[in-house]
Protein backbone atom coordinates (compact mmCIF):
# COMPACT_ATOMS: atom_id res chain seq x y z
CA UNK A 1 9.94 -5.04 11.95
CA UNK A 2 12.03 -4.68 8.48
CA UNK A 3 12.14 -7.98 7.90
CA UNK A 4 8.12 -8.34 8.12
CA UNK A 5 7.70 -5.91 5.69
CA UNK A 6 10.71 -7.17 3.54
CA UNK A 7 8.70 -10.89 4.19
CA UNK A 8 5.58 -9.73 2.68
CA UNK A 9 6.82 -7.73 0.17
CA UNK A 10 8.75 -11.02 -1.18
CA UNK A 11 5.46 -12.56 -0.53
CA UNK A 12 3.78 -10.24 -3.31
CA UNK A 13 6.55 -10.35 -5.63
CA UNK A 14 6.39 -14.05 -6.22
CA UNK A 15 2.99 -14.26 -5.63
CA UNK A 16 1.91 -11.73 -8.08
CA UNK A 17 5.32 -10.55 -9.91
CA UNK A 18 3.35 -7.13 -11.76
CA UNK A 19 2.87 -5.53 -8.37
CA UNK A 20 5.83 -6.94 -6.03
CA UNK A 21 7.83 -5.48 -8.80
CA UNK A 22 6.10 -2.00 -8.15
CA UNK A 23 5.94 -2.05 -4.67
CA UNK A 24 9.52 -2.83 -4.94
CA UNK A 25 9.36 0.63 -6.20
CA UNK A 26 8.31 2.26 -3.40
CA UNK A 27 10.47 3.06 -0.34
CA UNK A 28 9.29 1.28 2.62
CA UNK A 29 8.66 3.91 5.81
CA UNK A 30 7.81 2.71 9.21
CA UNK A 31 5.44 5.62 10.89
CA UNK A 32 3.28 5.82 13.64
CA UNK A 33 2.06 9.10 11.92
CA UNK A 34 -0.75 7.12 10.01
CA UNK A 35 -3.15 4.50 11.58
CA UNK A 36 -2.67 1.93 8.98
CA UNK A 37 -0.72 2.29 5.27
CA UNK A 38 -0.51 4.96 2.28
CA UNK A 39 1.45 5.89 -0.31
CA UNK A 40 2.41 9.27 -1.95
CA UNK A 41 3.64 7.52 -5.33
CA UNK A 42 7.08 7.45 -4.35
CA UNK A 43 6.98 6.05 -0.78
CA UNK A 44 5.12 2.86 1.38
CA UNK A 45 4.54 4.06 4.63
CA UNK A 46 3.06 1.50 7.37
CA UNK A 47 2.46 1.77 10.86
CA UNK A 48 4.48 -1.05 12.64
CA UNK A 49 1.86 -1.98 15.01
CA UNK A 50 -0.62 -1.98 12.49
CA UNK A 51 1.05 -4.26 9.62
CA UNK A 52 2.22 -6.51 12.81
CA UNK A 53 -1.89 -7.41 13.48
CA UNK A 54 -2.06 -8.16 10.26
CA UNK A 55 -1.93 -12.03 9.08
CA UNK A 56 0.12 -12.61 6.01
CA UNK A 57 -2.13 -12.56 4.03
CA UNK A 58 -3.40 -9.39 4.43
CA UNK A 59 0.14 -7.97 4.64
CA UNK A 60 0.35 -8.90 1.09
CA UNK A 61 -2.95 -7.87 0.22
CA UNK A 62 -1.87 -4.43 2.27
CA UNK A 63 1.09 -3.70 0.15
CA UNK A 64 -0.71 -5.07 -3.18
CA UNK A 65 -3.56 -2.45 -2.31
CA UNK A 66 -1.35 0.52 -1.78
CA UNK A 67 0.09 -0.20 -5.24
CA UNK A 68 -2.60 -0.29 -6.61
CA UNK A 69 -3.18 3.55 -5.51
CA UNK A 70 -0.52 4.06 -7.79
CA UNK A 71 -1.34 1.99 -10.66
CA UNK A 72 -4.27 4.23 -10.49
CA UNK A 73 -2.29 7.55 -10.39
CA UNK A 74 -4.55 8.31 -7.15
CA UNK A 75 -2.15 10.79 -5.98
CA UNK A 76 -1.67 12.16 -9.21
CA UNK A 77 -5.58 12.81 -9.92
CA UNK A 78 -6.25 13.95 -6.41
CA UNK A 79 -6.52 17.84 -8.15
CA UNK A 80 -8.11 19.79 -6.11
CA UNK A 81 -10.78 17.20 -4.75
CA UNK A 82 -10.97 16.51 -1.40
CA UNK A 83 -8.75 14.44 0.03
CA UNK A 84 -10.10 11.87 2.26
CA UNK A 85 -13.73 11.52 0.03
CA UNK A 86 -10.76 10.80 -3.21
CA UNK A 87 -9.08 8.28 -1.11
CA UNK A 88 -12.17 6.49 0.05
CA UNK A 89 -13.43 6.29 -3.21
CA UNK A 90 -9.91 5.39 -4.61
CA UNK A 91 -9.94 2.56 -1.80
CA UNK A 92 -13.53 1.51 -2.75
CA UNK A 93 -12.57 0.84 -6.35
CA UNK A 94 -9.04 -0.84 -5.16
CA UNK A 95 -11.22 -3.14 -2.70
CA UNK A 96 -13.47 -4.39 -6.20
CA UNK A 97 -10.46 -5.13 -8.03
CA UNK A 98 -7.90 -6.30 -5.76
């Protein structure tokens, strides 16, 4: 399952060097905690059966997403707001841009 996620992730960063390089920031965790992927700042995590379904394409678009979560200091800004409303919004804004 590594090597998927190590695939995609060299996908991103020669596809689109800015955020390969960040997500090469981010330690990858497999999890079947979370239904799909997040990111605290510091870590990826993915659900393997998840990121499997995807095509890889959206792999890449997955991982270029999540960084963008951090780009935007999502985690960071979160305050005291609520947490999934700030995350929805955060993805709706990701989803115009990326």
């Amino acid at each position: 399952m590594l090597s998927e996620f190590t695939r995609a992730r060299s996908q991103l960063l020669l596809k689109q060097p800015f955020f390969g390089t960040l997500c090469l920031r981010l330690k990858p965790v497999e999890t079947e905690d979370i239904p799909t992927m997040a990111t605290d700042g510091k870590q990826l995590l993915y659900n393997p059966k998840y990121f499997l379904g995807l095509t890889d394409q959206q792999r890449v678009g997955g991982l270029a997403h999540e960084v963008m979560h951090v780009v935007f200091m999502h985690m960071v800004r979160l305050h005291e707001r609520e947490h999934y409303l700030w995350n929805v919004a955060g993805d709706h804004v990701i989803n115009l841009v990326v």
